[in-house]
C-alpha atoms as a PDB file:
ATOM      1  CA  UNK A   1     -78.994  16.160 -19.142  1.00  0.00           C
ATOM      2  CA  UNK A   2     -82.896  17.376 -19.646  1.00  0.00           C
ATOM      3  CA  UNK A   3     -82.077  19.635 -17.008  1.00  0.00           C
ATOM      4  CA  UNK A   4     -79.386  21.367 -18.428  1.00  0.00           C
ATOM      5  CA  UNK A   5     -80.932  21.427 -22.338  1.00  0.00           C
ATOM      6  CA  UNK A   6     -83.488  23.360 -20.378  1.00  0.00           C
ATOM      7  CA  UNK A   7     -81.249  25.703 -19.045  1.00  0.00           C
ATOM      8  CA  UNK A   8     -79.742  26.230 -22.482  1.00  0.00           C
ATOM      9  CA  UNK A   9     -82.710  26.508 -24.093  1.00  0.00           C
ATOM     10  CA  UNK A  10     -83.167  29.636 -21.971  1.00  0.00           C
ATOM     11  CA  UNK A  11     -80.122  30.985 -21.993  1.00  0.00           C
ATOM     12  CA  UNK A  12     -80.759  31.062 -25.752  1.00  0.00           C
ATOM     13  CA  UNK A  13     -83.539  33.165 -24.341  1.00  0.00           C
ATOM     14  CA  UNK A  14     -81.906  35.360 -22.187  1.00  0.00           C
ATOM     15  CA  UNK A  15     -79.543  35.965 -24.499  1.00  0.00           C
ATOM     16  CA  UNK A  16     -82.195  37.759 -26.909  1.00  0.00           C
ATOM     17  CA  UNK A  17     -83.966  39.426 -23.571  1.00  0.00           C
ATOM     18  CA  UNK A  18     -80.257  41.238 -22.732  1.00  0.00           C
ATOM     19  CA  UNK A  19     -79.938  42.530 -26.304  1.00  0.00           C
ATOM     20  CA  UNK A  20     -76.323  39.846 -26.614  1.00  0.00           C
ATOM     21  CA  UNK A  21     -77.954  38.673 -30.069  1.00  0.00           C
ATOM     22  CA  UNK A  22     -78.294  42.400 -31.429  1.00  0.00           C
ATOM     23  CA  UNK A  23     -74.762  43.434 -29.852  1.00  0.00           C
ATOM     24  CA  UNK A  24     -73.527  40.410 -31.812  1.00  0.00           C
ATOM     25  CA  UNK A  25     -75.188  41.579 -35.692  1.00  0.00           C
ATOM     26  CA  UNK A  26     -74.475  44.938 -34.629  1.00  0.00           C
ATOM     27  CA  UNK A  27     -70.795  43.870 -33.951  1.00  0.00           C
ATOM     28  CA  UNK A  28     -70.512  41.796 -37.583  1.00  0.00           C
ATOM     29  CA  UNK A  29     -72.218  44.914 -39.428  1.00  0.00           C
ATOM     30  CA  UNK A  30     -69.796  46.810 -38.438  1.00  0.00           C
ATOM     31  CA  UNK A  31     -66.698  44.530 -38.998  1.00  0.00           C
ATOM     32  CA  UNK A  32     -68.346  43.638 -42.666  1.00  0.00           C
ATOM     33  CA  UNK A  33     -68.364  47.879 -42.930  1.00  0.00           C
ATOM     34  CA  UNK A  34     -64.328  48.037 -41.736  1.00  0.00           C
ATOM     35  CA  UNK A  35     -63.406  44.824 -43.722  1.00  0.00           C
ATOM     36  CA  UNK A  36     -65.077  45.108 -47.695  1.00  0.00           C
ATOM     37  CA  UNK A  37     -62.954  48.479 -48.268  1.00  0.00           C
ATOM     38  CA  UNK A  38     -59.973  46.733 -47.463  1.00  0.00           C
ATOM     39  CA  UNK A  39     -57.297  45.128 -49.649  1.00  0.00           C
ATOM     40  CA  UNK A  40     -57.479  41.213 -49.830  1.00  0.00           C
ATOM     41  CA  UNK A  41     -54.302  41.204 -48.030  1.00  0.00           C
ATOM     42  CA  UNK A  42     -55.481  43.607 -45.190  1.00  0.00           C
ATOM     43  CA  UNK A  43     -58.137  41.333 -44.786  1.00  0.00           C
ATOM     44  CA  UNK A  44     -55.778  38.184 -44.393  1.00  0.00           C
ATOM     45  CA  UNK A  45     -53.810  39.995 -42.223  1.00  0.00           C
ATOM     46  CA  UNK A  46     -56.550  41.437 -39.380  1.00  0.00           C
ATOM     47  CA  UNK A  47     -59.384  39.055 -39.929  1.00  0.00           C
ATOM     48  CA  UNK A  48     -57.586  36.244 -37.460  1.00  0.00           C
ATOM     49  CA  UNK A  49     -56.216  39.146 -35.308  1.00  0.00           C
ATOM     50  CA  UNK A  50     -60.024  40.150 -34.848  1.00  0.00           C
ATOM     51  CA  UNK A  51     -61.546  36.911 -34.410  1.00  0.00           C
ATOM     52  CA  UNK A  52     -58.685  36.421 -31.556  1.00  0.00           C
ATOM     53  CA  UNK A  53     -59.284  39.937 -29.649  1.00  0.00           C
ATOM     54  CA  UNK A  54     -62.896  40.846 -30.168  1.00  0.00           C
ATOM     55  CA  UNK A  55     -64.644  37.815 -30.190  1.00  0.00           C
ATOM     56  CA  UNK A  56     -62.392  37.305 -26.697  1.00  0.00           C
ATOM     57  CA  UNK A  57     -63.249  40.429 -25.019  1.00  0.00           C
ATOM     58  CA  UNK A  58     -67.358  39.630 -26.327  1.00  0.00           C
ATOM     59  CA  UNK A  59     -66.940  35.992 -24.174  1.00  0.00           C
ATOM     60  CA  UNK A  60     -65.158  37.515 -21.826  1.00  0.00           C
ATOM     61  CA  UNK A  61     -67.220  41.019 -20.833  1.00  0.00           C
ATOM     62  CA  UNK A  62     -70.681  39.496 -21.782  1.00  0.00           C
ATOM     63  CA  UNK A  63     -70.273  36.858 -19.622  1.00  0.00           C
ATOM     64  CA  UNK A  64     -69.460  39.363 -16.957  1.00  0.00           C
ATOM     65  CA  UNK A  65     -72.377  41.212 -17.589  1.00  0.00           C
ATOM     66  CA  UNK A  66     -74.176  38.621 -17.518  1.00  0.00           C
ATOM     67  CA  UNK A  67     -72.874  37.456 -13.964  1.00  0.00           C
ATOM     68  CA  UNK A  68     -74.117  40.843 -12.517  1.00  0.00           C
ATOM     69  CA  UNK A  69     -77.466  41.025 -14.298  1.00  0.00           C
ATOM     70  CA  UNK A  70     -78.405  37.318 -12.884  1.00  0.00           C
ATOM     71  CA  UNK A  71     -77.183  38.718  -9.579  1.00  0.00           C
ATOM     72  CA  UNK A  72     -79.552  41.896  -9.504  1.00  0.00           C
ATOM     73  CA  UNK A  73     -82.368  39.412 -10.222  1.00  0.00           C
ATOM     74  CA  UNK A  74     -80.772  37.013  -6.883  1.00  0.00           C
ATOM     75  CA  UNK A  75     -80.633  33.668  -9.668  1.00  0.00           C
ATOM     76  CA  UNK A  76     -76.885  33.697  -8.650  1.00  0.00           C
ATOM     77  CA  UNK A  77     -78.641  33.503  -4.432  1.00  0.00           C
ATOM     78  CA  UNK A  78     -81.595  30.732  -6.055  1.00  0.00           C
ATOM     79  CA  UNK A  79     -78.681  28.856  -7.150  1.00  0.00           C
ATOM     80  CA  UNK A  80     -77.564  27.604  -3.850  1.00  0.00           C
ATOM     81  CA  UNK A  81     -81.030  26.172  -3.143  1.00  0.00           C
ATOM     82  CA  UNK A  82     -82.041  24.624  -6.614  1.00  0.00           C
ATOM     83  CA  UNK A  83     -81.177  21.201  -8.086  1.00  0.00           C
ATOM     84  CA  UNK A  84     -79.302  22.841 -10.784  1.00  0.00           C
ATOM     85  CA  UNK A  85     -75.882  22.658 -10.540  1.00  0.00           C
ATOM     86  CA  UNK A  86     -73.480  25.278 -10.606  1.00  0.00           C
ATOM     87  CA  UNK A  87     -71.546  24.133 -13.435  1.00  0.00           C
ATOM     88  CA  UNK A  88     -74.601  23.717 -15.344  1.00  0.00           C
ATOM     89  CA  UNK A  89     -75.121  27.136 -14.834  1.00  0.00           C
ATOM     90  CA  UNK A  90     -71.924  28.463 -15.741  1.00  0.00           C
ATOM     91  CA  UNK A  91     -71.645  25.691 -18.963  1.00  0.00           C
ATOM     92  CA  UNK A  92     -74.569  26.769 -20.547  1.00  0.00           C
ATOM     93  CA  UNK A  93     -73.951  30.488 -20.693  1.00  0.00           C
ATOM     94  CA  UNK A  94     -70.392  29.563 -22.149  1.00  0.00           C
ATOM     95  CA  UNK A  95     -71.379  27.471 -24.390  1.00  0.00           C
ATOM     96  CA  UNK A  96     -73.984  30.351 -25.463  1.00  0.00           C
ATOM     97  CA  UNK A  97     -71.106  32.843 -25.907  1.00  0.00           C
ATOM     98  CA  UNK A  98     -69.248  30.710 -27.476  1.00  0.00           C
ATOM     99  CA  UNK A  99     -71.449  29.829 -30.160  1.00  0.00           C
ATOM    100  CA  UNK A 100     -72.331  33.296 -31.169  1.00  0.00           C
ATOM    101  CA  UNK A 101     -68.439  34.044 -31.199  1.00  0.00           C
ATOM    102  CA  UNK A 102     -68.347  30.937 -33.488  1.00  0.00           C
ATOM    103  CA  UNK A 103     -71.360  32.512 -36.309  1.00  0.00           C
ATOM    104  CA  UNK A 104     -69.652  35.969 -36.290  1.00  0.00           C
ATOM    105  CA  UNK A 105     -66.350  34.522 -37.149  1.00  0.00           C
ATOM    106  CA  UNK A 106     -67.069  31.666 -39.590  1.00  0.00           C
ATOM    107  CA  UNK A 107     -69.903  34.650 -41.092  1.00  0.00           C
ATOM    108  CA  UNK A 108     -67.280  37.261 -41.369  1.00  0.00           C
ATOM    109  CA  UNK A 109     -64.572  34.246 -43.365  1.00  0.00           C
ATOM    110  CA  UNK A 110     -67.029  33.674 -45.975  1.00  0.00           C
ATOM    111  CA  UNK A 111     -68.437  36.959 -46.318  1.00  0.00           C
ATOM    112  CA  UNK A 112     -64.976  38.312 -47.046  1.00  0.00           C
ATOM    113  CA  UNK A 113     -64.355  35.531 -49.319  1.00  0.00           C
ATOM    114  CA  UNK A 114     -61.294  34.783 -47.179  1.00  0.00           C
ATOM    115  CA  UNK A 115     -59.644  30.677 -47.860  1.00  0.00           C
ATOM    116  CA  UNK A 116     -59.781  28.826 -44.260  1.00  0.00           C
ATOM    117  CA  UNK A 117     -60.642  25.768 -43.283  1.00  0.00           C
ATOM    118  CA  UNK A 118     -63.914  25.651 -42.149  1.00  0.00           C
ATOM    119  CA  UNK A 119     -63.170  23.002 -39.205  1.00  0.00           C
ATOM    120  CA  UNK A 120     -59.848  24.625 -37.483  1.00  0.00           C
ATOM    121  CA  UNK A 121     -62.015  27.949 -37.634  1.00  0.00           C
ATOM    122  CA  UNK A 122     -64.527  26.552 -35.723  1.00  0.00           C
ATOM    123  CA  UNK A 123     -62.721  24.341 -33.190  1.00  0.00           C
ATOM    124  CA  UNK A 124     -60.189  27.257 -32.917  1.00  0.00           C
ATOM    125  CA  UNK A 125     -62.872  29.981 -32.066  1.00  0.00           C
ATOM    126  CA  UNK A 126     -64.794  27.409 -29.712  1.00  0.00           C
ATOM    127  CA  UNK A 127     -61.484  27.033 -27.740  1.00  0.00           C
ATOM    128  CA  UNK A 128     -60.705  30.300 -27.780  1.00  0.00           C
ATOM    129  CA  UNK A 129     -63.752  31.944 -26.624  1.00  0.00           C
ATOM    130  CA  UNK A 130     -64.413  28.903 -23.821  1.00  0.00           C
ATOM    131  CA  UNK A 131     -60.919  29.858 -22.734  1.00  0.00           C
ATOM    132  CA  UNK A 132     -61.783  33.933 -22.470  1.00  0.00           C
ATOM    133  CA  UNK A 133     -65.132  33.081 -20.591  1.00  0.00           C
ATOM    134  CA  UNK A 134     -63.309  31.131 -18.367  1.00  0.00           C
ATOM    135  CA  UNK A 135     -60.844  33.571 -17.191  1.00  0.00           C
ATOM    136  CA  UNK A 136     -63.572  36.319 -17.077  1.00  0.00           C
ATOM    137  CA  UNK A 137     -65.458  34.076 -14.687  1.00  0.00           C
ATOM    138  CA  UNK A 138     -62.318  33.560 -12.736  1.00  0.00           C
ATOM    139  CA  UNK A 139     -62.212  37.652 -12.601  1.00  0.00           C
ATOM    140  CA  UNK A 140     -65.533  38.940 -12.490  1.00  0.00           C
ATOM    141  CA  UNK A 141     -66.805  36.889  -9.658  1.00  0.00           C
ATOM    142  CA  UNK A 142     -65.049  38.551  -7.035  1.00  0.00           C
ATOM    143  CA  UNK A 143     -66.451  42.111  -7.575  1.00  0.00           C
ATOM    144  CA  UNK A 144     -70.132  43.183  -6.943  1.00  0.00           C
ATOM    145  CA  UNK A 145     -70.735  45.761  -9.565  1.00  0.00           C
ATOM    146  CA  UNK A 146     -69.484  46.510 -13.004  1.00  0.00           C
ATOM    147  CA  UNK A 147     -68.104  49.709 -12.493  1.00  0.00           C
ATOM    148  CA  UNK A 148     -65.180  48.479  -9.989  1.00  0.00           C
ATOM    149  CA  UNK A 149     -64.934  44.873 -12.270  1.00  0.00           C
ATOM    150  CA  UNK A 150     -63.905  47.153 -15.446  1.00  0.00           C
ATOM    151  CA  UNK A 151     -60.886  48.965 -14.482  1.00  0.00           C
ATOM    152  CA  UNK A 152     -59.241  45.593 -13.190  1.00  0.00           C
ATOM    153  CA  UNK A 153     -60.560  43.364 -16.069  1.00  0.00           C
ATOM    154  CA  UNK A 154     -59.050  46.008 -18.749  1.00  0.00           C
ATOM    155  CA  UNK A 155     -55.821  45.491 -17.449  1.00  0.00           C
ATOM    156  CA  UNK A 156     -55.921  41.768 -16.631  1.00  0.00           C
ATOM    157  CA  UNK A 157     -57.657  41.128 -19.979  1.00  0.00           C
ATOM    158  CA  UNK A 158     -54.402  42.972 -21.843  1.00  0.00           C
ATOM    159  CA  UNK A 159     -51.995  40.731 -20.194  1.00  0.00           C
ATOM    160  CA  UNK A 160     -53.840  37.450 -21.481  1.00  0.00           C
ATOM    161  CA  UNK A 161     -53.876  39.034 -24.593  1.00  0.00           C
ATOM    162  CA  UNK A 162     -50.152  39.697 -25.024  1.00  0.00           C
ATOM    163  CA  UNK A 163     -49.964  37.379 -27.772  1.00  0.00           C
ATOM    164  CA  UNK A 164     -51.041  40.217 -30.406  1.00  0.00           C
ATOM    165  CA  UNK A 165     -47.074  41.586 -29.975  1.00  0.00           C
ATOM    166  CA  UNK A 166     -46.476  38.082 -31.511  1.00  0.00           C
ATOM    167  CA  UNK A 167     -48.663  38.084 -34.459  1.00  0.00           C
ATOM    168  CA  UNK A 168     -47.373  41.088 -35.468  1.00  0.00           C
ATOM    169  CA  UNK A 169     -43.995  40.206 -34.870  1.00  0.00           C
ATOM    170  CA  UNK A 170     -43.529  43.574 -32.701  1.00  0.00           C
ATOM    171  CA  UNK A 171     -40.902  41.529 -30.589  1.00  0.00           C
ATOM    172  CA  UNK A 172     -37.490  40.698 -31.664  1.00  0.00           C
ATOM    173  CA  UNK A 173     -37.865  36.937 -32.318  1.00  0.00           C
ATOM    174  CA  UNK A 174     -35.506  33.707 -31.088  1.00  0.00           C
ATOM    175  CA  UNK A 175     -35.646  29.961 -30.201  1.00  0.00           C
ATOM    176  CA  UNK A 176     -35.980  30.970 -26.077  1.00  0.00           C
ATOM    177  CA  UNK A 177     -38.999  33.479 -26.954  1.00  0.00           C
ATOM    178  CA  UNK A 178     -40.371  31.326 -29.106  1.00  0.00           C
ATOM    179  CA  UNK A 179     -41.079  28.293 -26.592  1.00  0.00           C
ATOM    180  CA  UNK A 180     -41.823  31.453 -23.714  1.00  0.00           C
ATOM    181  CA  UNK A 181     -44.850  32.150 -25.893  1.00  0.00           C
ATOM    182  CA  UNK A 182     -46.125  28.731 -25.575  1.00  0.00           C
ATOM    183  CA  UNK A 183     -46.716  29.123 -21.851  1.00  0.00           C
ATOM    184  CA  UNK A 184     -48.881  31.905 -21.930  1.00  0.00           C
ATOM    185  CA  UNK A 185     -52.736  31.065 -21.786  1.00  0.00           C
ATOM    186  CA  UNK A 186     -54.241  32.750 -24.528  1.00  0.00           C
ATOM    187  CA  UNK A 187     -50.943  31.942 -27.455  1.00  0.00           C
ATOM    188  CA  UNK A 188     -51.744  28.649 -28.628  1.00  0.00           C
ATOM    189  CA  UNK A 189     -55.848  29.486 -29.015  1.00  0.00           C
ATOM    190  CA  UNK A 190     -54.135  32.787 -31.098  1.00  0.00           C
ATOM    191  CA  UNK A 191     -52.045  30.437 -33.271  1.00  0.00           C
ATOM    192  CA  UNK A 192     -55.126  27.853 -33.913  1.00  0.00           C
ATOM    193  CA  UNK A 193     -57.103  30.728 -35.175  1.00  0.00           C
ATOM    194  CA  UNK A 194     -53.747  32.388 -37.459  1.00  0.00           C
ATOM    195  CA  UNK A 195     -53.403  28.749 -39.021  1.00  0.00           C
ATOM    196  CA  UNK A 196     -57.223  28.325 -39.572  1.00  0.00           C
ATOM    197  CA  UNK A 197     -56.817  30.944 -42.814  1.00  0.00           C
ATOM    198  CA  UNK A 198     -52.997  29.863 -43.643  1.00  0.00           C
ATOM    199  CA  UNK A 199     -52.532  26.046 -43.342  1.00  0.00           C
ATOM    200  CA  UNK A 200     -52.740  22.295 -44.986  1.00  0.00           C
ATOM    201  CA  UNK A 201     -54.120  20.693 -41.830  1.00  0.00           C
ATOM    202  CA  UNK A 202     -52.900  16.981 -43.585  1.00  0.00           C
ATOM    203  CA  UNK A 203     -49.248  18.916 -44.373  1.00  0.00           C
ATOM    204  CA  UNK A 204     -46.343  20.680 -42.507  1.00  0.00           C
ATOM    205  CA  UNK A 205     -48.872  22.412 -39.879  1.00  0.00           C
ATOM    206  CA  UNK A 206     -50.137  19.017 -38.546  1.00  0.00           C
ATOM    207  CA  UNK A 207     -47.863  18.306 -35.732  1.00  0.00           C
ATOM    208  CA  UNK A 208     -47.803  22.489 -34.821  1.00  0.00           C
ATOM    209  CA  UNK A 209     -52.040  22.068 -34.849  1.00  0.00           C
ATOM    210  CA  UNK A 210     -52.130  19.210 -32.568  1.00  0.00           C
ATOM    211  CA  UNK A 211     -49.737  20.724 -30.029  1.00  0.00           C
ATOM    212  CA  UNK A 212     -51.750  24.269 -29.932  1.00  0.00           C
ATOM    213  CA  UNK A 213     -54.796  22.106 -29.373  1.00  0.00           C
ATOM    214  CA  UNK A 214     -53.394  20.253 -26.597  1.00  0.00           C
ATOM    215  CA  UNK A 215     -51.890  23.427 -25.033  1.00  0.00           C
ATOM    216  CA  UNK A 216     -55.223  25.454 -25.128  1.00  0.00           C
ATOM    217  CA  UNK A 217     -57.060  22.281 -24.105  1.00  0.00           C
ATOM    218  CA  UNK A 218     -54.625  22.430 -20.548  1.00  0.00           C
ATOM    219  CA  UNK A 219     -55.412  25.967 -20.287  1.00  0.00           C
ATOM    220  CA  UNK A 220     -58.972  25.551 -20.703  1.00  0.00           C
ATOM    221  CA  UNK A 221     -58.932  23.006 -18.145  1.00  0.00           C
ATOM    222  CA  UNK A 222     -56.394  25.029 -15.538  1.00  0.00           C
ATOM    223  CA  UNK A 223     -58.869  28.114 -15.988  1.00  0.00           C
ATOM    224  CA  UNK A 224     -62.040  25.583 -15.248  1.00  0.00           C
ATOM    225  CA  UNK A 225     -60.904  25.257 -11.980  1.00  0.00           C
ATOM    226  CA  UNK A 226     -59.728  28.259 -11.366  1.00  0.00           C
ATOM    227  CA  UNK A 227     -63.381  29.693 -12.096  1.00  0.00           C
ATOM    228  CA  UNK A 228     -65.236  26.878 -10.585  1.00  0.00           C
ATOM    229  CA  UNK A 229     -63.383  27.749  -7.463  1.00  0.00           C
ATOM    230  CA  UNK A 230     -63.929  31.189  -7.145  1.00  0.00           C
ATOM    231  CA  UNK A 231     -67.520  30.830  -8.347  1.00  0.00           C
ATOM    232  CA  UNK A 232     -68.187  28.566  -5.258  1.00  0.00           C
ATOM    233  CA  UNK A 233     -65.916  31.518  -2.641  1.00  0.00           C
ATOM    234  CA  UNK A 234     -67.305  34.419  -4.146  1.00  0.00           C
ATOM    235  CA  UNK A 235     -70.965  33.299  -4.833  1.00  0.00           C
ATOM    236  CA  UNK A 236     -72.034  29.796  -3.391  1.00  0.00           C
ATOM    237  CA  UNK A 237     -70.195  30.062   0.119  1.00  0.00           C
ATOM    238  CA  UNK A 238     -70.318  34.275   0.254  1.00  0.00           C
END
């Protein structure tokens, strides 16, 4: 466990060295800039759509780029030779990410004045961002430079994010489509976040919250090993 606080304690670091800190103000400055023009109803309506997309695509390309930077400097080679294990390695960064994700979000809520609930926001964003780093570790291990990882990740990282046709409703609904939604990766973290600004987590939404939980908890997990598999192909055993 000291070894790992270490590790995240310089991540931390790192994370200020390769300019993710800035990206991230520079990222809510501009979303604050967007967002206060807007009606209160705009806001309620793109807020959650934002925290789902962008805050994904920040977990899941920054975590990318931060794959190839440690692999310029050969950490990813020192790896295979250091006490450190690799899922200390990958944890930390995530858990980085995932953090930032969760200040720009919960930042943005109360700077727009917008009613959530402070907990599901934050649980909701955690999961959701994890889940995004996860899959762009599953992806971005098995290229060697950013410029052929992009045009694959674009498309890949559209297809988990699917879910936006849902939100706003740009699909004819029914029952069948309904429960189809539920099996793709990325739908329940979307509908944790949606509820986070529109729910009474004691009330009707209770049972709906628990199940979205548990479904991006199994995807979470499904997507750990996926990653932690290819991380040990691609980078360990390469």
């Amino acid at each position: 466990m000291k070894k790992f606080l270490s590790l995240l304690r310089m991540d931390f670091l790192l994370a200020f060295r390769y300019g993710l800190l800035y990206a991230a103000l520079f990222i809510t400055l501009v979303y604050l800039g967007i967002f206060f023009p807007l009606s209160d109803m705009l806001q309620s309506m793109f807020l959650p759509f934002i925290i789902y997309i962008d805050l994904a695509i920040f977990g899941f390309y920054f975590l990318g780029a931060w794959i190839f930077f440690d692999r310029q400097e050969n950490t990813l080679t020192a790896l295979t030779i250091t006490p450190i294990a690799y899922k200390y390695y990958i944890w930390s960064k995530i858990i980085v990410l995932s953090l930032i994700s969760v200040v720009i979000s919960v930042f943005l809520s109360i700077a727009l004045s917008l009613s959530h609930h402070l907990i599901l926001l934050v649980i909701s964003t955690t999961l959701n961002s994890i889940l995004f780093c996860m899959i762009g570790l599953w992806i971005v291990v098995r290229f060697t430079s950013f410029s052929h990882f992009l045009p694959t990740s674009t498309i890949l990282l559209f297809a988990f994010e699917l879910p936006i046709f849902e939100y706003f409703h740009l699909f004819p609904s029914s029952p069948i489509g309904s429960v189809l939604w539920l099996f793709h990766p990325s739908f329940s973290s979307m509908k944790l976040i949606e509820l986070s600004f529109d729910c009474c987590i004691f009330g009707r939404d209770l049972l709906p919250i628990i199940a979205y939980l548990g479904m991006t908890t199994i995807w979470i997990v499904v997507f750990q090993a996926l990653a932690f598999k290819a991380f040990r192909k691609h980078i360990l055993e390469a």
